[in-house]
Protein backbone atom coordinates (compact mmCIF):
# COMPACT_ATOMS: atom_id res chain seq x y z
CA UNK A 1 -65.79 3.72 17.84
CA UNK A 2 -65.38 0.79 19.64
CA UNK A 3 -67.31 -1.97 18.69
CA UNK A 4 -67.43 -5.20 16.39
CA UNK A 5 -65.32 -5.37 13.07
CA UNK A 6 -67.53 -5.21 10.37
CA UNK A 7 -67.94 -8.17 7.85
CA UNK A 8 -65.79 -5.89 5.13
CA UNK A 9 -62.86 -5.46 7.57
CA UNK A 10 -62.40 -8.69 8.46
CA UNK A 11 -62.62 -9.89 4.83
CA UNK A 12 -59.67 -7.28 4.16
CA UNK A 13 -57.53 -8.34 7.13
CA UNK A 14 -57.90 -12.17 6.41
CA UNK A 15 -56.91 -11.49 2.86
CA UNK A 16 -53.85 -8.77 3.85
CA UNK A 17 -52.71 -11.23 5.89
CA UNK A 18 -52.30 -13.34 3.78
CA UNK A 19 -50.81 -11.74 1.32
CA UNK A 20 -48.03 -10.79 4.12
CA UNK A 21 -47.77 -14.51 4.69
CA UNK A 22 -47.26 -15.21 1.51
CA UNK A 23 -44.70 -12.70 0.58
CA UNK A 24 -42.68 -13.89 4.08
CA UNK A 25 -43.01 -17.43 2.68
CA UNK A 26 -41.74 -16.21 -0.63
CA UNK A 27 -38.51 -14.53 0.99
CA UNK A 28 -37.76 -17.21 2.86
CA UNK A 29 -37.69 -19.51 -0.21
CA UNK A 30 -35.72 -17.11 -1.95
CA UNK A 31 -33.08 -16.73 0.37
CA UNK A 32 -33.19 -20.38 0.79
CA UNK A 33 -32.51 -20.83 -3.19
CA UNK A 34 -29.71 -17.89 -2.84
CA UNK A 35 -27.80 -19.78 -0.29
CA UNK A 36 -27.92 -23.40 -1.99
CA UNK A 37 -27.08 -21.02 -5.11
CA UNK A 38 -24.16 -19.52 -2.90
CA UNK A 39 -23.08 -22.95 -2.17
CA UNK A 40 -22.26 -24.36 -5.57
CA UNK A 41 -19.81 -21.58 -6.27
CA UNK A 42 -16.68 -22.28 -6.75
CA UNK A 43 -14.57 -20.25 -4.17
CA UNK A 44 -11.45 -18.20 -6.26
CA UNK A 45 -8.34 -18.17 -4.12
CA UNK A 46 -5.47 -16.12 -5.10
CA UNK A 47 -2.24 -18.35 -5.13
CA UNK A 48 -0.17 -15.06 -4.14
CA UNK A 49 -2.73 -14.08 -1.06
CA UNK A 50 -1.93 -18.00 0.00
CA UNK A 51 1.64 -17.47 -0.38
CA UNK A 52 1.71 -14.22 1.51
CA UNK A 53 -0.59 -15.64 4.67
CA UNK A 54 1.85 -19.08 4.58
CA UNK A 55 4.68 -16.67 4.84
CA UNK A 56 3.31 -14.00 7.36
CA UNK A 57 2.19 -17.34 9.45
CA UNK A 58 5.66 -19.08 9.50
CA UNK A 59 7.58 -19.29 12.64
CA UNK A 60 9.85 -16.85 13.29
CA UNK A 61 12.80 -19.12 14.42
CA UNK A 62 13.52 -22.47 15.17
CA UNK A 63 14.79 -24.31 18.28
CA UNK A 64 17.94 -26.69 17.44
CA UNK A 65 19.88 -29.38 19.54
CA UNK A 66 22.34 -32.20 18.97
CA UNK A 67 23.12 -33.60 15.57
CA UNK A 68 19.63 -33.12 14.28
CA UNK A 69 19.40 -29.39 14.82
CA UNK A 70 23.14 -28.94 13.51
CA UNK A 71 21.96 -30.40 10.07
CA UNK A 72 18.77 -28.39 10.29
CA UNK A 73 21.04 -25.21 10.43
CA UNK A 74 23.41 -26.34 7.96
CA UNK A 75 20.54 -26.47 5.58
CA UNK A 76 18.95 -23.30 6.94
CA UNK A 77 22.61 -21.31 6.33
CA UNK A 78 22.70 -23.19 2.42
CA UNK A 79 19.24 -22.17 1.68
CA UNK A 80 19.51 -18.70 2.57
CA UNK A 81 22.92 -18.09 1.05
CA UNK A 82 21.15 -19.59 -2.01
CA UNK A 83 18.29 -16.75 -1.93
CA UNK A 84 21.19 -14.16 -0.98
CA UNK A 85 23.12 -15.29 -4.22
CA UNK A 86 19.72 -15.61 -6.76
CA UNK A 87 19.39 -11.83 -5.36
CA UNK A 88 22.01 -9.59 -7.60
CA UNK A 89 21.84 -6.30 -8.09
CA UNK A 90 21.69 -4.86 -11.47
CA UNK A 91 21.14 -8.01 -13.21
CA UNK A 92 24.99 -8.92 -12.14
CA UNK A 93 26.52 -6.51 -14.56
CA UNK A 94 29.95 -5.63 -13.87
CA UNK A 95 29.98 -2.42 -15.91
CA UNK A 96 31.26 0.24 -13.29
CA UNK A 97 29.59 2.96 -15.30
CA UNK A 98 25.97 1.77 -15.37
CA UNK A 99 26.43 0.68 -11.03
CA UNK A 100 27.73 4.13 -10.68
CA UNK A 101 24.52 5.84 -12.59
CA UNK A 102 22.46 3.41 -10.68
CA UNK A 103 23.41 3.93 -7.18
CA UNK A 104 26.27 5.95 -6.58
CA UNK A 105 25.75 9.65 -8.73
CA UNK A 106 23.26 11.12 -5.68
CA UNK A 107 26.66 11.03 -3.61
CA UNK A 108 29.38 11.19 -5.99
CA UNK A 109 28.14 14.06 -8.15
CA UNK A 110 26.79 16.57 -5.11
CA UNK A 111 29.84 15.46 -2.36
CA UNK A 112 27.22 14.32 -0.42
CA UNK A 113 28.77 13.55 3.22
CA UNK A 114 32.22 13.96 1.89
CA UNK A 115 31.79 11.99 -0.96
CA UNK A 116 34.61 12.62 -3.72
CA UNK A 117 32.96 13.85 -6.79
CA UNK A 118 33.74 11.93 -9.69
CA UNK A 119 36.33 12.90 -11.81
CA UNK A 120 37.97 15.36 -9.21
CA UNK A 121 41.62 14.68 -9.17
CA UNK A 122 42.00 16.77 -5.99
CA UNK A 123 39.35 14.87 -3.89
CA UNK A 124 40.48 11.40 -5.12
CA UNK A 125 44.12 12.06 -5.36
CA UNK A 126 44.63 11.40 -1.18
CA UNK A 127 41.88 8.23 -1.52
CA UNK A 128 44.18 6.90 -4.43
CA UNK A 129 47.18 7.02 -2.87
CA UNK A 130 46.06 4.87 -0.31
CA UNK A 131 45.67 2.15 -2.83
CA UNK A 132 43.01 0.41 -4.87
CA UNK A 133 42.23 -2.53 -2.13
CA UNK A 134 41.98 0.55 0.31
CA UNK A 135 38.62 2.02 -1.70
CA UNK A 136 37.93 -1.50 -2.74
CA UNK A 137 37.26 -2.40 1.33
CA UNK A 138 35.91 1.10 2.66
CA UNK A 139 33.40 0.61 -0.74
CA UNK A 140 32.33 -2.77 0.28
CA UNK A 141 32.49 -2.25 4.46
CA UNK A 142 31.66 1.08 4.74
CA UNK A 143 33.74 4.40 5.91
CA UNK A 144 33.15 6.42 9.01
CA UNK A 145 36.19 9.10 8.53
CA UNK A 146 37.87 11.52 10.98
CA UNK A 147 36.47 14.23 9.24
CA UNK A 148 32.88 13.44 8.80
CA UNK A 149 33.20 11.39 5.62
CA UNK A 150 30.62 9.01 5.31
CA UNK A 151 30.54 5.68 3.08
CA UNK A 152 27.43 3.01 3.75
CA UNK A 153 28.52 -0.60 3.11
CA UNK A 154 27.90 -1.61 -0.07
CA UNK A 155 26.65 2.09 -1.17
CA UNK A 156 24.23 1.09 0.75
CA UNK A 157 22.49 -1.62 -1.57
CA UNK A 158 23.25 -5.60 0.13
CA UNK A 159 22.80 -6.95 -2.78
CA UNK A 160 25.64 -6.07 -4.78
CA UNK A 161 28.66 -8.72 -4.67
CA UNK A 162 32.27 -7.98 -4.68
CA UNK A 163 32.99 -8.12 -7.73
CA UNK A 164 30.26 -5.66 -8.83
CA UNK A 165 31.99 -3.10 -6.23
CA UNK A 166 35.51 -3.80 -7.70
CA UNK A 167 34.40 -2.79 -11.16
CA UNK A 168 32.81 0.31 -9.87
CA UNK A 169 35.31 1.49 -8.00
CA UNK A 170 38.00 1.27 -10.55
CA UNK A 171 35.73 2.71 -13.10
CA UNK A 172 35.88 5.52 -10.57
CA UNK A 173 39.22 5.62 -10.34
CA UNK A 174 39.89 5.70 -14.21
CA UNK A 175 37.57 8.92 -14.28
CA UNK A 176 40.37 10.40 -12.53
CA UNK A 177 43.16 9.98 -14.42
């Protein structure tokens, strides 16, 4: 069946193409609208997303020479011993009890890596002797004994100052006696 269209088919192809035309017109002004639409949206940015990419994007170090760069590291040392110090653990208490139930219980209640369990007078009585500045320094530097005995600086939390170490570690002590 090859021949001419007939007068009906063409009709029907002149009007289905136009009806395709006009439905391609129509998207196009649609997604025209959409994007001006799109456009006059505010755009939300999250203050803490900034502050995390400013920070992942910072340089790493610095370079610093002559009398310049010692001031820029003076200020550098001063800013982060400022962060260190706004950093204390446990709220800066200096109750040895509520330190001890904090951190130090998983090691001082099991023995854990020769750990003297609290309130043993046989385990502490050797430590004691040694003196309180003795525990004082092996609590706040760490221990590495002959026997195995380990100690991690600090218990092994940075952030606790001296002070908070002193109190737990005669708190200790006084469970002893």
């Amino acid at each position: 069946m090859s021949g001419p269209i007939s007068k009906s088919d063409q009709t029907f192809l002149r009007q289905f193409s136009a009806v395709i035309a006009g439905l391609v017109a129509l998207i196009i002004v649609l997604a025209l609208f959409a994007l001006y639409l799109y456009g006059l949206q505010p755009t939300y940015t999250d203050p803490a997303q900034v502050q995390a990419t400013d920070a992942r994007l910072a340089p790493v170090g610095a370079v610093y020479a002559g009398a310049t760069g010692q001031a820029a590291m003076a200020a550098a040392a001063a800013a982060a011993a400022k962060a260190a110090a706004s950093q204390v653990a446990y709220g800066g208490t200096l109750d040895g009890k509520t330190i001890f139930g904090q951190l130090c219980t998983s090691c001082h209640t099991a023995g854990i890596a020769g750990a003297p369990i609290l309130g043993n007078k046989t385990m502490w009585g050797p430590r004691i002797a040694q003196g309180l500045a003795t525990l004082v320094k092996h609590a706040e530097d760490g221990y590495h004994g002959p026997d195995g005995n380990f100690m991690p600086p600090r218990g092994g939390n940075p952030s606790l100052t001296n002070a908070q170490i002193e109190a737990t570690v005669k708190w200790m002590v006084s469970q002893v006696k």
